[in-house]
PDB file of N, CA and C in Angstrom:
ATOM      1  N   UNK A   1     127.977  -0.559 154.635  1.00  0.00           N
ATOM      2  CA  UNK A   1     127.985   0.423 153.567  1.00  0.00           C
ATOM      3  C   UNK A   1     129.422   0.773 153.205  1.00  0.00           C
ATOM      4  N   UNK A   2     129.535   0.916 152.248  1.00  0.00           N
ATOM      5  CA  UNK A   2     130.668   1.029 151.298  1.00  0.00           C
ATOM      6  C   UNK A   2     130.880   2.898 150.993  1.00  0.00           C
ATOM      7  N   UNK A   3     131.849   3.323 150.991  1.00  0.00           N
ATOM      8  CA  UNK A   3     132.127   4.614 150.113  1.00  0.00           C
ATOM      9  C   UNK A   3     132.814   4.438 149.213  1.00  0.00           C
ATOM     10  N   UNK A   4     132.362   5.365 148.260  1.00  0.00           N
ATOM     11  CA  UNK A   4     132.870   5.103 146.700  1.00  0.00           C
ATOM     12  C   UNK A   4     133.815   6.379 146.965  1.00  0.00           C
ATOM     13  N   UNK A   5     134.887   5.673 146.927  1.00  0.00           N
ATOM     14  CA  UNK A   5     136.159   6.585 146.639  1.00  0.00           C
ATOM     15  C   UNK A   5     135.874   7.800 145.233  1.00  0.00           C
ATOM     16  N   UNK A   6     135.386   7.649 144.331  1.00  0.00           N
ATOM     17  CA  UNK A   6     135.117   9.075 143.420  1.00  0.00           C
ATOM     18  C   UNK A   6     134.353  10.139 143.732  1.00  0.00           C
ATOM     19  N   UNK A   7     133.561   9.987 144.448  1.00  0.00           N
ATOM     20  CA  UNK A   7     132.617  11.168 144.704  1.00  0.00           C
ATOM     21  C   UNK A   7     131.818  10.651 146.692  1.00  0.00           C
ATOM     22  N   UNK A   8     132.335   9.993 147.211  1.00  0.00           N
ATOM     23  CA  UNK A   8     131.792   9.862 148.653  1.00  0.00           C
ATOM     24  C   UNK A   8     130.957   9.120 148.560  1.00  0.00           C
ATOM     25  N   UNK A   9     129.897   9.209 147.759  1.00  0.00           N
ATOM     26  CA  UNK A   9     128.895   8.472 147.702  1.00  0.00           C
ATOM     27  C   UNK A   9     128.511   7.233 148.441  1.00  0.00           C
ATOM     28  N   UNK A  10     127.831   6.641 149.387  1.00  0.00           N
ATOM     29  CA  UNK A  10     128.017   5.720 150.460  1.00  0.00           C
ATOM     30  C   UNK A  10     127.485   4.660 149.407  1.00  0.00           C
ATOM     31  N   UNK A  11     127.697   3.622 148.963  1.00  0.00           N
ATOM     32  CA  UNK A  11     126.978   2.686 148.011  1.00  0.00           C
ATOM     33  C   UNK A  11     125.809   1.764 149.033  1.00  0.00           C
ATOM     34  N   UNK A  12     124.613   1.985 149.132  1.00  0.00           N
ATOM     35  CA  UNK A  12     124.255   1.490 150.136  1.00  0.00           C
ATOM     36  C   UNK A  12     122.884   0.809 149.562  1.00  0.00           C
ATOM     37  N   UNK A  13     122.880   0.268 148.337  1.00  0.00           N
ATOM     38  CA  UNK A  13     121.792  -0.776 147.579  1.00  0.00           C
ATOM     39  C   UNK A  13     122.521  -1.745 147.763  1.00  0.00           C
ATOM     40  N   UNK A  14     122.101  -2.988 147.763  1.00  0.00           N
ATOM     41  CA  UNK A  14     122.234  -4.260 147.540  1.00  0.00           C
ATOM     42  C   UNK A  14     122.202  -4.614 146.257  1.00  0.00           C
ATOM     43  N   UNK A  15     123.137  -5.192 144.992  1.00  0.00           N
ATOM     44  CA  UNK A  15     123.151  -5.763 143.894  1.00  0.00           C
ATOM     45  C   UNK A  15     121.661  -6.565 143.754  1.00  0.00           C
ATOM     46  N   UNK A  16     121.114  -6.625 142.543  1.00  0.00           N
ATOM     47  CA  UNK A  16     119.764  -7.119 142.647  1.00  0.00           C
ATOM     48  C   UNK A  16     120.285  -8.627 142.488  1.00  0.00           C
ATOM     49  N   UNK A  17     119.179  -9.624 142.842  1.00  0.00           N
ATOM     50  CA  UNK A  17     119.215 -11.130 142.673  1.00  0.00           C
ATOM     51  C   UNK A  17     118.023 -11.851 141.728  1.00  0.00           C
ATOM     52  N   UNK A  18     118.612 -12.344 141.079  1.00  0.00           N
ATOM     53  CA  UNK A  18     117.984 -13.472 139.721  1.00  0.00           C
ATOM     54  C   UNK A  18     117.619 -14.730 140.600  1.00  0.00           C
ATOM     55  N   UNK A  19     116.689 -14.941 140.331  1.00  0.00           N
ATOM     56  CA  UNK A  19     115.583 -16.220 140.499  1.00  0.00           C
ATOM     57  C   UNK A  19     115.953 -16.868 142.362  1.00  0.00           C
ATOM     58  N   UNK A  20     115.794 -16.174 143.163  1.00  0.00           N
ATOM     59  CA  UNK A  20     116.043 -16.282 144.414  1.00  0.00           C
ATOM     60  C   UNK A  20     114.806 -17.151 145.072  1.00  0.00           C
ATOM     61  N   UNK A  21     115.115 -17.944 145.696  1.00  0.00           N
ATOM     62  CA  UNK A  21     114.333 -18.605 145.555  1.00  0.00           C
ATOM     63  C   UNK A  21     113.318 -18.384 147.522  1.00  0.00           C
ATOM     64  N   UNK A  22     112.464 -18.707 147.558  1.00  0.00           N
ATOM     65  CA  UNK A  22     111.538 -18.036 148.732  1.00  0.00           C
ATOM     66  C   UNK A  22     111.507 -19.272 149.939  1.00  0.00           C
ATOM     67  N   UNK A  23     111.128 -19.490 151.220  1.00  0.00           N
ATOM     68  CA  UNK A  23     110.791 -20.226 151.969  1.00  0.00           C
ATOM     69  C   UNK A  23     111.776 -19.951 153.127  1.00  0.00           C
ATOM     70  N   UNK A  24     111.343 -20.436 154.177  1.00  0.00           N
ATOM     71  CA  UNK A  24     112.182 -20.817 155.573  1.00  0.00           C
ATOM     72  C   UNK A  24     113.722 -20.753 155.346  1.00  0.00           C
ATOM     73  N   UNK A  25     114.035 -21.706 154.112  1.00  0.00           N
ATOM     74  CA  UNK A  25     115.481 -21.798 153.779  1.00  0.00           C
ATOM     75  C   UNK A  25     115.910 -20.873 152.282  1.00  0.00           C
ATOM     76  N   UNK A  26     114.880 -19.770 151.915  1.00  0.00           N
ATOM     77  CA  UNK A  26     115.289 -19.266 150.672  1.00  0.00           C
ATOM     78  C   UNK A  26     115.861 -18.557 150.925  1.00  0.00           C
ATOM     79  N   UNK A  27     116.631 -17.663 149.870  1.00  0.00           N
ATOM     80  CA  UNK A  27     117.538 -16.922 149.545  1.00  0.00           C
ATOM     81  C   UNK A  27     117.280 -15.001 149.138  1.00  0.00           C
ATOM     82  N   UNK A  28     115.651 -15.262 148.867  1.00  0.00           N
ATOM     83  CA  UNK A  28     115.197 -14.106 148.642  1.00  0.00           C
ATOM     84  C   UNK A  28     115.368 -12.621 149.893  1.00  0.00           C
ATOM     85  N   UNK A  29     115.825 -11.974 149.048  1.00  0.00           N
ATOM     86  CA  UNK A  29     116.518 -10.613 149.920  1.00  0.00           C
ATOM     87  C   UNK A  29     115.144  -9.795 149.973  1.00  0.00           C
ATOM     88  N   UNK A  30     114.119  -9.094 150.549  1.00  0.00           N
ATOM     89  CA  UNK A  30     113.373  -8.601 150.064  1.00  0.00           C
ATOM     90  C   UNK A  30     113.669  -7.097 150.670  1.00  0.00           C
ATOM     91  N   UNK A  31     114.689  -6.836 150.843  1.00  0.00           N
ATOM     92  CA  UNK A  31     115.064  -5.335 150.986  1.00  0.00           C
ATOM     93  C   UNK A  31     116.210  -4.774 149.570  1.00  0.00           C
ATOM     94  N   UNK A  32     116.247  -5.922 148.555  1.00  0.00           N
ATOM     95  CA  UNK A  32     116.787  -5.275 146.942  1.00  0.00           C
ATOM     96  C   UNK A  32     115.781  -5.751 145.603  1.00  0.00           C
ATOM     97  N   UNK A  33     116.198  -5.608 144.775  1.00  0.00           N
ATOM     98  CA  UNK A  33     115.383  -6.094 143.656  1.00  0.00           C
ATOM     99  C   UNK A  33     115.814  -7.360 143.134  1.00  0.00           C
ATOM    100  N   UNK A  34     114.432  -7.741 142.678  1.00  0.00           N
ATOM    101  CA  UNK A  34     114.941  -9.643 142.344  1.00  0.00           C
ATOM    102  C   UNK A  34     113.593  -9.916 141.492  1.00  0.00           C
ATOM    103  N   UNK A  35     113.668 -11.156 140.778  1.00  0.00           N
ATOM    104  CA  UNK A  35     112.918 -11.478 139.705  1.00  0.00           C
ATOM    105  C   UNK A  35     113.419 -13.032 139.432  1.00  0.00           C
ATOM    106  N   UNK A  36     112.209 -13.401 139.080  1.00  0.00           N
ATOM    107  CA  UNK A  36     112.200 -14.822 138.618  1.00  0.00           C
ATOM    108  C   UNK A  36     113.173 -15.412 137.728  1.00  0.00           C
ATOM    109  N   UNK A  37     113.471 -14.475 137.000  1.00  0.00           N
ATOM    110  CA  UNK A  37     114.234 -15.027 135.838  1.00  0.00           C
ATOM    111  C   UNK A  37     115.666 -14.990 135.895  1.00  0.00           C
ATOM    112  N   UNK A  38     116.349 -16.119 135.354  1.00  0.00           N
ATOM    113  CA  UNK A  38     117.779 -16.458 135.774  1.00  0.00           C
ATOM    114  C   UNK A  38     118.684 -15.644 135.074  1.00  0.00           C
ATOM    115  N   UNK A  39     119.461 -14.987 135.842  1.00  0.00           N
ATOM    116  CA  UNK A  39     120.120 -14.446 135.723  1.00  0.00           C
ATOM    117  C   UNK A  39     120.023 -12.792 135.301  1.00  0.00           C
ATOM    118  N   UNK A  40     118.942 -12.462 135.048  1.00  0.00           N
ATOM    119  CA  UNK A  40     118.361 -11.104 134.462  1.00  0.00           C
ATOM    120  C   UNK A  40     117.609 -10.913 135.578  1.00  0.00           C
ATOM    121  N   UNK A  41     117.408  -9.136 135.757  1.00  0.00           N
ATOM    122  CA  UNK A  41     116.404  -8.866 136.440  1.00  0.00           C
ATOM    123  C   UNK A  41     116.197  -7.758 135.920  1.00  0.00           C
ATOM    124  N   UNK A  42     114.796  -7.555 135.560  1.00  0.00           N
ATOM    125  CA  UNK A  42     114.026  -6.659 134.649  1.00  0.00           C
ATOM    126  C   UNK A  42     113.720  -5.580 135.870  1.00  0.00           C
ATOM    127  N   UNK A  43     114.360  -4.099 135.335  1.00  0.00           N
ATOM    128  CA  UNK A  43     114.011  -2.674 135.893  1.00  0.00           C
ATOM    129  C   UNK A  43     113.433  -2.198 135.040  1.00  0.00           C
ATOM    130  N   UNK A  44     112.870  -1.167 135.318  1.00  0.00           N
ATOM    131  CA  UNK A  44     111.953   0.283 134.380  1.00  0.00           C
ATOM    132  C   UNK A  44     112.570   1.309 135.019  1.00  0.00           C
ATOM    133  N   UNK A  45     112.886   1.987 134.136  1.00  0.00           N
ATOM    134  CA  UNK A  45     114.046   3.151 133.916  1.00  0.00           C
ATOM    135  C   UNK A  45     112.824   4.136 133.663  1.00  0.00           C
ATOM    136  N   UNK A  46     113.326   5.632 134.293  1.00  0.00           N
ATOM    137  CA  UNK A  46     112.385   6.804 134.220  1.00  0.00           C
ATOM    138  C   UNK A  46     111.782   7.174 132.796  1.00  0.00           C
ATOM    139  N   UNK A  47     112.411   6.438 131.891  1.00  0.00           N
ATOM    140  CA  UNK A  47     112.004   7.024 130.153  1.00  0.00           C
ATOM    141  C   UNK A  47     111.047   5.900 129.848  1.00  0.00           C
ATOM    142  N   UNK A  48     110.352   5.804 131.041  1.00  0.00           N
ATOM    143  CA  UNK A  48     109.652   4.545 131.142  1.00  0.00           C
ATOM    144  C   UNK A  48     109.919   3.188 129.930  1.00  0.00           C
ATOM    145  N   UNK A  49     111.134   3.087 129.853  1.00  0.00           N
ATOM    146  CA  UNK A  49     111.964   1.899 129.108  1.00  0.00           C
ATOM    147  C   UNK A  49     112.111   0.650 130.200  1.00  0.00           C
ATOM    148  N   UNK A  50     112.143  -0.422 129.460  1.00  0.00           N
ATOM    149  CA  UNK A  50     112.715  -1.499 130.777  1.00  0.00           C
ATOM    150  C   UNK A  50     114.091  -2.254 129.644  1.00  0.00           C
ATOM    151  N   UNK A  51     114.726  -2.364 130.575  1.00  0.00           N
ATOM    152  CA  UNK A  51     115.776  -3.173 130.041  1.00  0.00           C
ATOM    153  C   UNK A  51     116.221  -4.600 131.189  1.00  0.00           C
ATOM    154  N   UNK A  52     116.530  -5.495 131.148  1.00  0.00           N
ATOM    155  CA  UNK A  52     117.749  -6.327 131.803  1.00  0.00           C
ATOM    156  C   UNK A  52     118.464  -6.182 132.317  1.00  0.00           C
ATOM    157  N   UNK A  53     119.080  -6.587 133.677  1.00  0.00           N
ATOM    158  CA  UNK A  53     119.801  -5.883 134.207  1.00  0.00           C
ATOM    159  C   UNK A  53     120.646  -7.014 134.942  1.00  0.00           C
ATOM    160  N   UNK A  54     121.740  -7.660 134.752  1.00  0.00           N
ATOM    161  CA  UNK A  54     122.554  -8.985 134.935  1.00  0.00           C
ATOM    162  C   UNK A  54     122.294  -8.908 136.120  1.00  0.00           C
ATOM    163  N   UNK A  55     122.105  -9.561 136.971  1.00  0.00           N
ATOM    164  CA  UNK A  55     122.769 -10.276 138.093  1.00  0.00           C
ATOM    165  C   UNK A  55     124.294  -9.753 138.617  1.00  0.00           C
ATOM    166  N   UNK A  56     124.778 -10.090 137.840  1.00  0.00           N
ATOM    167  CA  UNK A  56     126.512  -9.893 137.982  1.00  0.00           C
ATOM    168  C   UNK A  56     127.407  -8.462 137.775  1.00  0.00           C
ATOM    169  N   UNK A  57     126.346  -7.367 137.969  1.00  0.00           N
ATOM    170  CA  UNK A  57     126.236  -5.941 138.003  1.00  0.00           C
ATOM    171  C   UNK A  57     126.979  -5.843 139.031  1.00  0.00           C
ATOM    172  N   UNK A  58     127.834  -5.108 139.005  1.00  0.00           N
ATOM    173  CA  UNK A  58     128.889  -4.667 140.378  1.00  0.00           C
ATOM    174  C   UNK A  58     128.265  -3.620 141.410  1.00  0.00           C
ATOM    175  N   UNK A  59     128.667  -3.948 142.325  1.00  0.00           N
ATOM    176  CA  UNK A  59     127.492  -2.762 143.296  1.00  0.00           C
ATOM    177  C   UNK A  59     127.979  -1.038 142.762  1.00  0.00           C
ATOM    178  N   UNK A  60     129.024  -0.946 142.506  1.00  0.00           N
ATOM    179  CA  UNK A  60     129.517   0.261 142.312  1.00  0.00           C
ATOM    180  C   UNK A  60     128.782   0.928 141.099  1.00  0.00           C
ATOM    181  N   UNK A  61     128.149   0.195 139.578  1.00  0.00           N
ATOM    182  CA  UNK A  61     127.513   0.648 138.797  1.00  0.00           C
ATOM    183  C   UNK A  61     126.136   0.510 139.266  1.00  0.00           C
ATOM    184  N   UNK A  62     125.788  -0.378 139.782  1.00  0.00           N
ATOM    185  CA  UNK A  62     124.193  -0.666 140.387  1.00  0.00           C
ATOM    186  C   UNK A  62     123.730   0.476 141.051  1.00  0.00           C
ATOM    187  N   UNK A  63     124.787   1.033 142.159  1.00  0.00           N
ATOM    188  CA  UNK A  63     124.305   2.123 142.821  1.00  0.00           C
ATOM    189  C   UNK A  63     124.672   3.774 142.067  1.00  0.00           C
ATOM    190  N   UNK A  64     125.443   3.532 141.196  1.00  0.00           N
ATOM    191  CA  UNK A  64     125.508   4.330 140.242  1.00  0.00           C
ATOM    192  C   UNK A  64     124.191   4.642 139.592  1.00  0.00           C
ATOM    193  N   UNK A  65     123.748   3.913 138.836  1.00  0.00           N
ATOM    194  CA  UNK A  65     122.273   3.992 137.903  1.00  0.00           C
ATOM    195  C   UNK A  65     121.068   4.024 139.289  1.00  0.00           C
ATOM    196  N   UNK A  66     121.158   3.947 140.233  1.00  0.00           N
ATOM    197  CA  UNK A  66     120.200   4.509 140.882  1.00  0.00           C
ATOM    198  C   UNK A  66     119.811   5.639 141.951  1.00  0.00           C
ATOM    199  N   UNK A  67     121.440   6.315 141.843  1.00  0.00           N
ATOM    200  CA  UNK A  67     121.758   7.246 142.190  1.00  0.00           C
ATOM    201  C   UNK A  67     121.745   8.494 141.119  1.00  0.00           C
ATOM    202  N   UNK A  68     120.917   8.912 140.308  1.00  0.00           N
ATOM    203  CA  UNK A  68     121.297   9.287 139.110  1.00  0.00           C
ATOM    204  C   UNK A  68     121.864  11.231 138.748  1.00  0.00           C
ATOM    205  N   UNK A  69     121.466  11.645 140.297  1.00  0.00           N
ATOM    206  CA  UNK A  69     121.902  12.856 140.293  1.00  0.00           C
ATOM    207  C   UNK A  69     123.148  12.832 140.998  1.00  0.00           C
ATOM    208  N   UNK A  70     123.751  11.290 142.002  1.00  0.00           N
ATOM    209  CA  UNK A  70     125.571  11.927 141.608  1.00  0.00           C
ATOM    210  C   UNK A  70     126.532  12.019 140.724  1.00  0.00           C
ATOM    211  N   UNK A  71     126.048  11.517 139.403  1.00  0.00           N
ATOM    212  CA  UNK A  71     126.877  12.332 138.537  1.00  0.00           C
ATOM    213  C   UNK A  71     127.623  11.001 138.260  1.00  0.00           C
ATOM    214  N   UNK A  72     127.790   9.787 138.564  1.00  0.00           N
ATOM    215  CA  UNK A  72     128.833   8.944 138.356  1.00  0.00           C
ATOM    216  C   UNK A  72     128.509   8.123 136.739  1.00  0.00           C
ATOM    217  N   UNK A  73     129.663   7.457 136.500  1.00  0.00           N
ATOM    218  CA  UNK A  73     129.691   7.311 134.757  1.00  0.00           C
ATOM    219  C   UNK A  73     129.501   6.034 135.287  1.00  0.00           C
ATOM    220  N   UNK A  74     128.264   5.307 134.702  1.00  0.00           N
ATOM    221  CA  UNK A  74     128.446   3.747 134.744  1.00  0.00           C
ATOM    222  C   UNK A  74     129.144   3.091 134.215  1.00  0.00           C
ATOM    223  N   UNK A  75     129.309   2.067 134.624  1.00  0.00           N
ATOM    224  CA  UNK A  75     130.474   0.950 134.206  1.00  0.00           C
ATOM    225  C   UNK A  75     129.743   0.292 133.191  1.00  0.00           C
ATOM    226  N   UNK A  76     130.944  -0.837 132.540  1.00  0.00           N
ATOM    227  CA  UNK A  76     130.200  -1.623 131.072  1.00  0.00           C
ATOM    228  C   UNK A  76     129.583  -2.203 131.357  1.00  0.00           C
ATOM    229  N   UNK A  77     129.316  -3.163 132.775  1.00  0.00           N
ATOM    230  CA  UNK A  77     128.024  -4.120 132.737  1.00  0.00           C
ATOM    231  C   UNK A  77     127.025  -3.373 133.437  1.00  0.00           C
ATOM    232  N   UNK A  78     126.693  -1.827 132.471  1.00  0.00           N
ATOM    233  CA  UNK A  78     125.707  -1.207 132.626  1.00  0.00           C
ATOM    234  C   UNK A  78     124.736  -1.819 131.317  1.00  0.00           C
TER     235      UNK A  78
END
């Protein structure tokens, strides 16, 4: 676990993973979020909206947007 130098915040999600693939030798994390599709991974947001959500999301905004009462400003590959 990581602390986010702006507010303490321990960053302690895992970046989600695009099209991870399953078996003995897969790659699938099943303690973050992941989805079939390459490179996107589809969330539902409380305004019951879903949007896309890259792959290549930095943990620092990732745990930002799911942290939503510390207050932190997401980054652009929000």
């Amino acid at each position: 676990m990581v602390p986010d130098p702006n507010n303490n915040n321990v960053l302690s999600y895992k970046v989600p993973q695009a099209a991870p693939t399953v078996g003995p030798a897969g790659t699938c994390d099943p303690t973050t979020a992941n989805a079939g599709h390459t490179g996107v991974v589809l969330a539902c947001l409380g305004d019951g909206s879903v949007r896309g959500v890259n792959a290549s999301i930095s943990l620092k905004t990732w745990n930002g947007a799911l942290t939503p009462a510390g207050g932190e400003v997401l980054g652009s590959d929000w």
